[in-house]
N, C-alpha and C. Protein backbone atom coordinates (compact mmCIF):
# COMPACT_ATOMS: atom_id res chain seq x y z
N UNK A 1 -52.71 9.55 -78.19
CA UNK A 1 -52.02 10.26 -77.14
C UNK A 1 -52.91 11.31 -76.52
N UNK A 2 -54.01 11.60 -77.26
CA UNK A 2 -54.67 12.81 -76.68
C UNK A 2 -55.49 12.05 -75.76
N UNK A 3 -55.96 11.36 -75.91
CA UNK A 3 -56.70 10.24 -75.36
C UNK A 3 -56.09 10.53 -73.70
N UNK A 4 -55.25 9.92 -73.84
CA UNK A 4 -54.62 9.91 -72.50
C UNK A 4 -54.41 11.17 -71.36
N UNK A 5 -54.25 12.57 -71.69
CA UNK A 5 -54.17 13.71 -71.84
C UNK A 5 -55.72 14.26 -71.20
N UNK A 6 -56.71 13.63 -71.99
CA UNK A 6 -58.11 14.21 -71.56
C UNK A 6 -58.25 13.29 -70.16
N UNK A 7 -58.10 11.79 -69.68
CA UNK A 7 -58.24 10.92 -68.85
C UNK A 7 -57.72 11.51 -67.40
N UNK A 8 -56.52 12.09 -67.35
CA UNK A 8 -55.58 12.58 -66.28
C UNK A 8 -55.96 14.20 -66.05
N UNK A 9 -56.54 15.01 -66.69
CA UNK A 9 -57.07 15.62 -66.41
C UNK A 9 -58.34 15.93 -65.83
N UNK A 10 -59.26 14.88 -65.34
CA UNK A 10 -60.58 15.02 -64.60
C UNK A 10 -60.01 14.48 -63.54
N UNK A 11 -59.01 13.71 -62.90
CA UNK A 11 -58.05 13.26 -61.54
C UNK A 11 -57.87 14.40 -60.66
N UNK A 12 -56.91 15.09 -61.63
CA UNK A 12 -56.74 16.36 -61.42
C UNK A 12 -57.38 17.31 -60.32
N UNK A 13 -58.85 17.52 -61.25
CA UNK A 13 -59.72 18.39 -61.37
C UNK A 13 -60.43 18.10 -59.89
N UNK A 14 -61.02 16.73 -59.94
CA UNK A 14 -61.29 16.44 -58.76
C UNK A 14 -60.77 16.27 -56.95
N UNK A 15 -59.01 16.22 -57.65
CA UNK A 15 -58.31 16.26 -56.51
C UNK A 15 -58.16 18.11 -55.44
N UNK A 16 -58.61 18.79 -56.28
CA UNK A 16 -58.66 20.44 -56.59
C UNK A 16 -60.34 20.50 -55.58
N UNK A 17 -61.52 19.97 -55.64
CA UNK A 17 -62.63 20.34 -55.38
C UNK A 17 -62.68 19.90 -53.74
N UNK A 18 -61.94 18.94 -53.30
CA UNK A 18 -62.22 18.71 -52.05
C UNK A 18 -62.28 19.85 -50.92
N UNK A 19 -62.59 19.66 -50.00
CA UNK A 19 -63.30 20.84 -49.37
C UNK A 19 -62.09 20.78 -47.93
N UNK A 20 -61.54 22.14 -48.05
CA UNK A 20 -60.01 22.43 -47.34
C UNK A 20 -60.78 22.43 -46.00
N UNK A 21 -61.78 22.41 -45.87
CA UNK A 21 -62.23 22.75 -43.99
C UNK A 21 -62.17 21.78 -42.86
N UNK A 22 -61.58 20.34 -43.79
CA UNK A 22 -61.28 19.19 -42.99
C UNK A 22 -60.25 19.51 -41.60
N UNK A 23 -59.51 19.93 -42.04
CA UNK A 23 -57.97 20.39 -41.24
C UNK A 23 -58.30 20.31 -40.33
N UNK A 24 -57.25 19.62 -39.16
CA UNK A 24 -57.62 20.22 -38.01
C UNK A 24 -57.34 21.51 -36.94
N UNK A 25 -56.31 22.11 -37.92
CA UNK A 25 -55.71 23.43 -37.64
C UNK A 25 -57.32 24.45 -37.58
N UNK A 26 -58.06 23.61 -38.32
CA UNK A 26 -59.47 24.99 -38.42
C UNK A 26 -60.16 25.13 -37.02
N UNK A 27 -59.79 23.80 -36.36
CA UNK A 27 -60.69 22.68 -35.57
C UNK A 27 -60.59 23.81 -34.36
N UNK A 28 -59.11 24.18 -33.97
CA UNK A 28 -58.40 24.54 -33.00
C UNK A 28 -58.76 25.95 -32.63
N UNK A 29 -58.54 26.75 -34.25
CA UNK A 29 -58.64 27.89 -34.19
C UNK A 29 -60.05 28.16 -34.15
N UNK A 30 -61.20 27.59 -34.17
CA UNK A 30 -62.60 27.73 -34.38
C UNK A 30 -63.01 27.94 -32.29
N UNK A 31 -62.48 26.53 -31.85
CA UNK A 31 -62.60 26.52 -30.38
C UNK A 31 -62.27 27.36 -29.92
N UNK A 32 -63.12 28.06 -28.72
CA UNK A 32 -62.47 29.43 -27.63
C UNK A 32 -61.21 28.68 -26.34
N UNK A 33 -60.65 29.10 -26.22
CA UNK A 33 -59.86 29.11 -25.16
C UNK A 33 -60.65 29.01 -23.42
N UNK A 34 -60.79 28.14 -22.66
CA UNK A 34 -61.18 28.33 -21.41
C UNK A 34 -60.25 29.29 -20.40
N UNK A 35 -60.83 29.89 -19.11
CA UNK A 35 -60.49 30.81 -18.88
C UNK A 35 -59.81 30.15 -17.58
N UNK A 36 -58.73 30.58 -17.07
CA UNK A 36 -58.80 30.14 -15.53
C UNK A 36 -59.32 31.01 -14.38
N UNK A 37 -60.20 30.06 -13.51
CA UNK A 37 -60.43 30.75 -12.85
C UNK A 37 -59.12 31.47 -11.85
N UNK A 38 -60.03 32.96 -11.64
CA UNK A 38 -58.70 33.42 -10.84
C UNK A 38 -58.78 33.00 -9.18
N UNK A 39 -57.40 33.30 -8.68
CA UNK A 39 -57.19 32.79 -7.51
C UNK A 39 -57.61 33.69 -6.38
N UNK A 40 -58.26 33.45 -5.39
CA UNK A 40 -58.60 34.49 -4.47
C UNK A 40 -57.50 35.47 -3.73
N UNK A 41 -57.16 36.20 -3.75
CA UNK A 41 -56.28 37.33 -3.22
C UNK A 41 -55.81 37.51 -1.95
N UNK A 42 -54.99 37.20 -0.91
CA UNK A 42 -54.50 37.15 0.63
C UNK A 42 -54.81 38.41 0.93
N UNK A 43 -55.84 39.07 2.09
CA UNK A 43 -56.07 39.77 2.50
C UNK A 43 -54.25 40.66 2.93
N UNK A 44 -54.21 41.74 2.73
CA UNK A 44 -52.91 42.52 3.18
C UNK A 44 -53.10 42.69 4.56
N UNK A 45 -51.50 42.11 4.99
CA UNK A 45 -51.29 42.15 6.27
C UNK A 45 -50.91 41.04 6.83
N UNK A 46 -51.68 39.85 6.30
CA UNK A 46 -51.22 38.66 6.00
C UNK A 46 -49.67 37.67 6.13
N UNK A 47 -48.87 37.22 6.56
CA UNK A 47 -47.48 37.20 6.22
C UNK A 47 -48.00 35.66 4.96
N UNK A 48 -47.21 35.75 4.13
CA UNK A 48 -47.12 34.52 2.99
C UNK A 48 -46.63 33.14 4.08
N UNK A 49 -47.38 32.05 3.52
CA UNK A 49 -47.34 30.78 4.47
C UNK A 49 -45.88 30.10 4.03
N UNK A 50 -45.22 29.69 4.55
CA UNK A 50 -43.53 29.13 4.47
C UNK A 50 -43.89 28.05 3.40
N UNK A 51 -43.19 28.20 2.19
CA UNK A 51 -42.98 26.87 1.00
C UNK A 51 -42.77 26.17 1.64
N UNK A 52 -42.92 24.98 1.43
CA UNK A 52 -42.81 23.24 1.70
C UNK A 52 -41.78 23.11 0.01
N UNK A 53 -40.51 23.43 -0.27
CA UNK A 53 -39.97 23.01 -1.08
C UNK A 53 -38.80 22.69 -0.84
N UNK A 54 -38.49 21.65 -1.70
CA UNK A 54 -36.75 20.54 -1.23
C UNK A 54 -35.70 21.50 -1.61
N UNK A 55 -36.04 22.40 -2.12
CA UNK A 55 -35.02 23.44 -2.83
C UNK A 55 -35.07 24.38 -1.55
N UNK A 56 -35.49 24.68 -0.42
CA UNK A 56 -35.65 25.65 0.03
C UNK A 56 -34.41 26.02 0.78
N UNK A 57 -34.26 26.87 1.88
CA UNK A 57 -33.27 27.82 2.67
C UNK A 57 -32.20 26.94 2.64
N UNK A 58 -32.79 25.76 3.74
CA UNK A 58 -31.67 24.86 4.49
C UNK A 58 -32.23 23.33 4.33
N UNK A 59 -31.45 22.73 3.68
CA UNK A 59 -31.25 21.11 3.93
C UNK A 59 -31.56 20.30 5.37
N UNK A 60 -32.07 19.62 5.63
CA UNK A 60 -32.25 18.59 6.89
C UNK A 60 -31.96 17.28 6.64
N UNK A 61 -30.92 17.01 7.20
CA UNK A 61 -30.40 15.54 6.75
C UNK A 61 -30.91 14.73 8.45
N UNK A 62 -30.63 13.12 8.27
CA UNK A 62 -30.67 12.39 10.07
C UNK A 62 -30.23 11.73 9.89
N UNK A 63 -28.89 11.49 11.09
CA UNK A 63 -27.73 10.50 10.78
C UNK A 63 -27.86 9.78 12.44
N UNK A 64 -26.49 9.41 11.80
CA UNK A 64 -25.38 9.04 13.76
C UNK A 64 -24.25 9.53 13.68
N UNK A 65 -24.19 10.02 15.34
CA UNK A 65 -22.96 10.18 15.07
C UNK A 65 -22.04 9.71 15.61
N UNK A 66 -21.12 9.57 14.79
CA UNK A 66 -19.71 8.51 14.96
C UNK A 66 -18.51 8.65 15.46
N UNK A 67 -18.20 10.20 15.26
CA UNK A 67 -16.79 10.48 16.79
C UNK A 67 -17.45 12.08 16.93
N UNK A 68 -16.99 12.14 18.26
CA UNK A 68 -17.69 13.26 18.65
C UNK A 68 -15.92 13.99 19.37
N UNK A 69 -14.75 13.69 19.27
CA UNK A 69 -13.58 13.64 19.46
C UNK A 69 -13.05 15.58 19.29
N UNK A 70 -13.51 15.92 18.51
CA UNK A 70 -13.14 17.02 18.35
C UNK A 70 -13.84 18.03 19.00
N UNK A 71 -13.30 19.55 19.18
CA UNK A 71 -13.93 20.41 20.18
C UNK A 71 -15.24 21.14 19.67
N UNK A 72 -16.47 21.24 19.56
CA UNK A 72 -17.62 21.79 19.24
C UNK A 72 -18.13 21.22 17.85
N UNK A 73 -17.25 19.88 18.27
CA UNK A 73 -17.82 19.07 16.58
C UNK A 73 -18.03 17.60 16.19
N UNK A 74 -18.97 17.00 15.72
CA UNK A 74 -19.21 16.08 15.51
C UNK A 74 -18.97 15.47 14.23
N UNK A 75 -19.05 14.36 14.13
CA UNK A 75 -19.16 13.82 12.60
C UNK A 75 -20.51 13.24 12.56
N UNK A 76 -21.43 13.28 11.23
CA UNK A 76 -22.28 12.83 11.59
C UNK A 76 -22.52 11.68 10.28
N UNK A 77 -22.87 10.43 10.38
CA UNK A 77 -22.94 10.05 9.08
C UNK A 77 -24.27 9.25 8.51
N UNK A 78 -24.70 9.61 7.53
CA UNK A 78 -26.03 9.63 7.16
C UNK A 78 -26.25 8.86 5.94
N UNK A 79 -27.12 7.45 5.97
CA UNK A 79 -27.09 6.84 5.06
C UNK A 79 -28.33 6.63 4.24
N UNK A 80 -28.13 6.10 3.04
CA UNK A 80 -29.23 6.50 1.78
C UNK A 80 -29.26 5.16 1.11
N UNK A 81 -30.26 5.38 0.38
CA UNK A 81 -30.24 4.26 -0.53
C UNK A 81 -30.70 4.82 -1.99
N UNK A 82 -29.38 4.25 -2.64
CA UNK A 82 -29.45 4.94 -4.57
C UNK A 82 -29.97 3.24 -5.44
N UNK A 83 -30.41 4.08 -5.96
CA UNK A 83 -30.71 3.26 -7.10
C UNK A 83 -29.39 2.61 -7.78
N UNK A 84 -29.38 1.41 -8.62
CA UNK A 84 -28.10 1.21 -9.31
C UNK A 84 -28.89 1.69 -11.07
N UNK A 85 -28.24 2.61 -11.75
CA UNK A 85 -28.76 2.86 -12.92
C UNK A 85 -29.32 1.36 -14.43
N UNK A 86 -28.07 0.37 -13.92
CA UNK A 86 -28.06 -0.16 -14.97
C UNK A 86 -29.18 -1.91 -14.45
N UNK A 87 -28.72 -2.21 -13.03
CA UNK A 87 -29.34 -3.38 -12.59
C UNK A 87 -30.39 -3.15 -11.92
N UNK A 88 -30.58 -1.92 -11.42
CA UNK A 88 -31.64 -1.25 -10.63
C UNK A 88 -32.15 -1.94 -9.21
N UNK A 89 -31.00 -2.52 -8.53
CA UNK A 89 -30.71 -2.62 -7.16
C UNK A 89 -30.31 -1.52 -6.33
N UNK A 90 -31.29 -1.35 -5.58
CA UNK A 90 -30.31 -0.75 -4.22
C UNK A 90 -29.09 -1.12 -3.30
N UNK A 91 -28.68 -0.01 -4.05
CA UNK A 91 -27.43 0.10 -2.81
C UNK A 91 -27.03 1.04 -2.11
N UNK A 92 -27.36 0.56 -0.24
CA UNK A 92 -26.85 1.73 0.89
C UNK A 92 -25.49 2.58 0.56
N UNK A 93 -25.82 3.84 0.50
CA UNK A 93 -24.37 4.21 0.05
C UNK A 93 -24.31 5.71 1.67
N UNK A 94 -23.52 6.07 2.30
CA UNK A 94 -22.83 6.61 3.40
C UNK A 94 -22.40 7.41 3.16
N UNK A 95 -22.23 8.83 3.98
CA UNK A 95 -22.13 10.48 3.62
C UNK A 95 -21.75 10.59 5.47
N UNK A 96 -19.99 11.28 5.12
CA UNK A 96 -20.01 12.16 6.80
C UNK A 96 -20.11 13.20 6.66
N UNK A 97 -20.55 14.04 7.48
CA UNK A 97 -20.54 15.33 7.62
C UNK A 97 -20.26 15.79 8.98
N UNK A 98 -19.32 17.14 8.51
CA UNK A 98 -19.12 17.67 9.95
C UNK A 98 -20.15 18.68 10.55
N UNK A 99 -20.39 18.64 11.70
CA UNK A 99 -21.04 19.41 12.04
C UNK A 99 -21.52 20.10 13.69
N UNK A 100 -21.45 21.02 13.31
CA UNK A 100 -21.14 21.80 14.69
C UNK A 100 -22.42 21.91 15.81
N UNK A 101 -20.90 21.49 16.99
CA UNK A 101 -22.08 21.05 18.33
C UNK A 101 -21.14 22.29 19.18
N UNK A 102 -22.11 22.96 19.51
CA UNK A 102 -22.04 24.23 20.58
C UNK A 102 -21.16 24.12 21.60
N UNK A 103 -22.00 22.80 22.33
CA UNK A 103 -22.04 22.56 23.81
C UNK A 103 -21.76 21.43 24.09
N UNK A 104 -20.90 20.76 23.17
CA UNK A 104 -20.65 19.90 22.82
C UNK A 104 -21.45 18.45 23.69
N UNK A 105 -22.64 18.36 24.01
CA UNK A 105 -23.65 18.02 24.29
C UNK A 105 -23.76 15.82 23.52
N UNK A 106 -23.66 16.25 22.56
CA UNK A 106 -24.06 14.91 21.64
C UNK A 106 -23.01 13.94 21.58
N UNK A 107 -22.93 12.73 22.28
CA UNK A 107 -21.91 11.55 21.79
C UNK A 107 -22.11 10.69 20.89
N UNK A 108 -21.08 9.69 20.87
CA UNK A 108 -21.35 8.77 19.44
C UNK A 108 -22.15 7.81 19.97
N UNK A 109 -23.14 7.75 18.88
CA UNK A 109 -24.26 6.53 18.63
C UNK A 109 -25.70 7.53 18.32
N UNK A 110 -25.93 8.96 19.16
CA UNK A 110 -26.82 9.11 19.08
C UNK A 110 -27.35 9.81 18.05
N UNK A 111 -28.33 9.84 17.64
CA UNK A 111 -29.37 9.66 16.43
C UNK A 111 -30.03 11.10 16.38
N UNK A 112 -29.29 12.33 15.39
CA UNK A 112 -29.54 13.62 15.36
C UNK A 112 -29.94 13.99 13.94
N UNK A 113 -30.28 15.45 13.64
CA UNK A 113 -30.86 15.80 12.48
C UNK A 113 -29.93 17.08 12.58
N UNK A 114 -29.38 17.34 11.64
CA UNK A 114 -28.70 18.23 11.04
C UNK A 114 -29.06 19.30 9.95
N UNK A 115 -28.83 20.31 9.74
CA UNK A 115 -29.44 21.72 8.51
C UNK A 115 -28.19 22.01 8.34
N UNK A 116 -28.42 22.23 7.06
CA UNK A 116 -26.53 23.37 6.30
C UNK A 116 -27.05 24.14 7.10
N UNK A 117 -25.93 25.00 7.38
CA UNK A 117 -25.98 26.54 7.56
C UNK A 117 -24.22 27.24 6.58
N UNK A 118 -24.12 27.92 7.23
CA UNK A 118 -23.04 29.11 6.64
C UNK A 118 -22.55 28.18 7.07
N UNK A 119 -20.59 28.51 5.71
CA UNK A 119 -19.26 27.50 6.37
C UNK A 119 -18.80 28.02 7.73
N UNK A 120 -18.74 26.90 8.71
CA UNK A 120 -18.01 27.59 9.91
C UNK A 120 -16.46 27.16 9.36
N UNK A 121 -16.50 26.21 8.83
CA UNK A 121 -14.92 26.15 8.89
C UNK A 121 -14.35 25.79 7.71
N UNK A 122 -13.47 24.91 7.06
CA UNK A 122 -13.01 24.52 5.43
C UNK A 122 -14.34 23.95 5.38
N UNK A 123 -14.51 22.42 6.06
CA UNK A 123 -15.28 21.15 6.02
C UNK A 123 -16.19 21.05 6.79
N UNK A 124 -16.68 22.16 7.64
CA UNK A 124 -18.24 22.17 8.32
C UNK A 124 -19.04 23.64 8.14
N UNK A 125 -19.95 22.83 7.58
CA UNK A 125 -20.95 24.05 7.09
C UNK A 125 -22.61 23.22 7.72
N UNK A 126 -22.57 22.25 8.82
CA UNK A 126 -23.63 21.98 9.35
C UNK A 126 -23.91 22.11 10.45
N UNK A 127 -24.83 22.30 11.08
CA UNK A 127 -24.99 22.42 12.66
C UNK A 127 -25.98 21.59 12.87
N UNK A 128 -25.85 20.88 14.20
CA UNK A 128 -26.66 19.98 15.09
C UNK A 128 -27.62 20.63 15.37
N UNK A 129 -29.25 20.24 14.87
CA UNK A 129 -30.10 21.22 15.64
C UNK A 129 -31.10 20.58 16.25
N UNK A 130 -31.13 18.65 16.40
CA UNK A 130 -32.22 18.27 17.59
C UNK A 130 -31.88 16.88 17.35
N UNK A 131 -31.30 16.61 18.45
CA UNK A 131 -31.62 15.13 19.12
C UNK A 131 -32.84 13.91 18.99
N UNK A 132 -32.65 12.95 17.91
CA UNK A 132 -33.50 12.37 17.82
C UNK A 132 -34.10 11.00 18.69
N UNK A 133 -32.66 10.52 18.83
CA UNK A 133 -32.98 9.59 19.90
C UNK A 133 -31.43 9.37 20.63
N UNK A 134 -31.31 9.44 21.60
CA UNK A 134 -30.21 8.67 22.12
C UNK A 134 -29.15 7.67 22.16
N UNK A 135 -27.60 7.43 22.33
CA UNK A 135 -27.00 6.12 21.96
C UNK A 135 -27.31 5.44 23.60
N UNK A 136 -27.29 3.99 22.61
CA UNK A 136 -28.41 2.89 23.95
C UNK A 136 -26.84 2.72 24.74
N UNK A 137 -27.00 2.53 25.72
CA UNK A 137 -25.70 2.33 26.74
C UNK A 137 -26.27 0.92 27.21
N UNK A 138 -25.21 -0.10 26.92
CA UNK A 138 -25.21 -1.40 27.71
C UNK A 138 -24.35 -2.00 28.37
C-alpha cells in the first residue's frame, strides 16, 4: 500500500511545477492599450452641421393623396413593404394619414411628401410640405 502512496505523489508534484505565465489573462494585461486619435476641434463660431438621423425632429413620409374632400385637409396614403417574419415574403402593407393643406391647393392622385408636425387636430398631426408630382388628368 505504501507503494502506491509514493507513485501518486510525483503526479502531484509535477502537476504543481508548471509555469502559471501561460494564461492569457497575463497576455492582455502585459499589452498597452492604443490611444485614439483625438478629433480635431470646430473652430467657435461655427454653427454644428444638421444630423442626418432617422430619429431626428420630423418624420418625412411620400404618399397619394386620396380624398382631398375636407376643408384644409387631405388624406394621404403611403405604402411600404414589410417583411413577413415567418415566410419572409413581402407584403405591401398601406398607412392614411391626415394631413394639413393650408390652401387647400393639392387634389386626389397627386404624389406629395409629408413631415409630422404638432397635433393640429384629434387625427392630424401632418402637414403637406411639397408636391412631388402631379395627378395625370385623362
Amino acid at each position: 500500500m505504501a507503494e502506491k502512496k509514493d507513485k501518486a505523489a510525483p503526479k502531484a508534484a509535477a502537476k504543481k511545477t508548471e509555469p502559471a505565465a501561460t494564461k492569457p489573462a497575463d497576455a492582455k494585461a502585459a499589452a498597452p492599450k492604443a490611444a485614439k486619435p483625438a478629433k480635431p476641434a470646430a473652430p467657435k463660431g461655427t454653427p454644428t452641421p444638421p444630423r442626418n438621423d432617422p430619429r431626428g425632429r420630423h418624420r418625412a413620409l411620400i404618399g397619394f393623396v386620396r380624398s382631398d374632400k375636407m376643408d384644409k385637409t387631405v388624406v394621404v396614403e403611403v405604402t411600404s413593404l414589410r417583411r413577413d417574419a415567418v415566410y419572409g415574403k413581402y407584403l405591401k402593407t398601406r398607412s392614411r394619414y391626415k394631413a394639413h393643406d393650408e390652401k387647400n391647393q393639392y387634389k386626389t392622385g397627386d404624389k406629395v411628401e409629408i413631415r409630422e408636425h404638432r397635433p393640429l387636430s384629434k387625427e392630424k398631426h401632418w402637414i403637406v410640405s411639397r408636391m412631388i408630382e402631379a395627378a395625370k388628368v385623362e
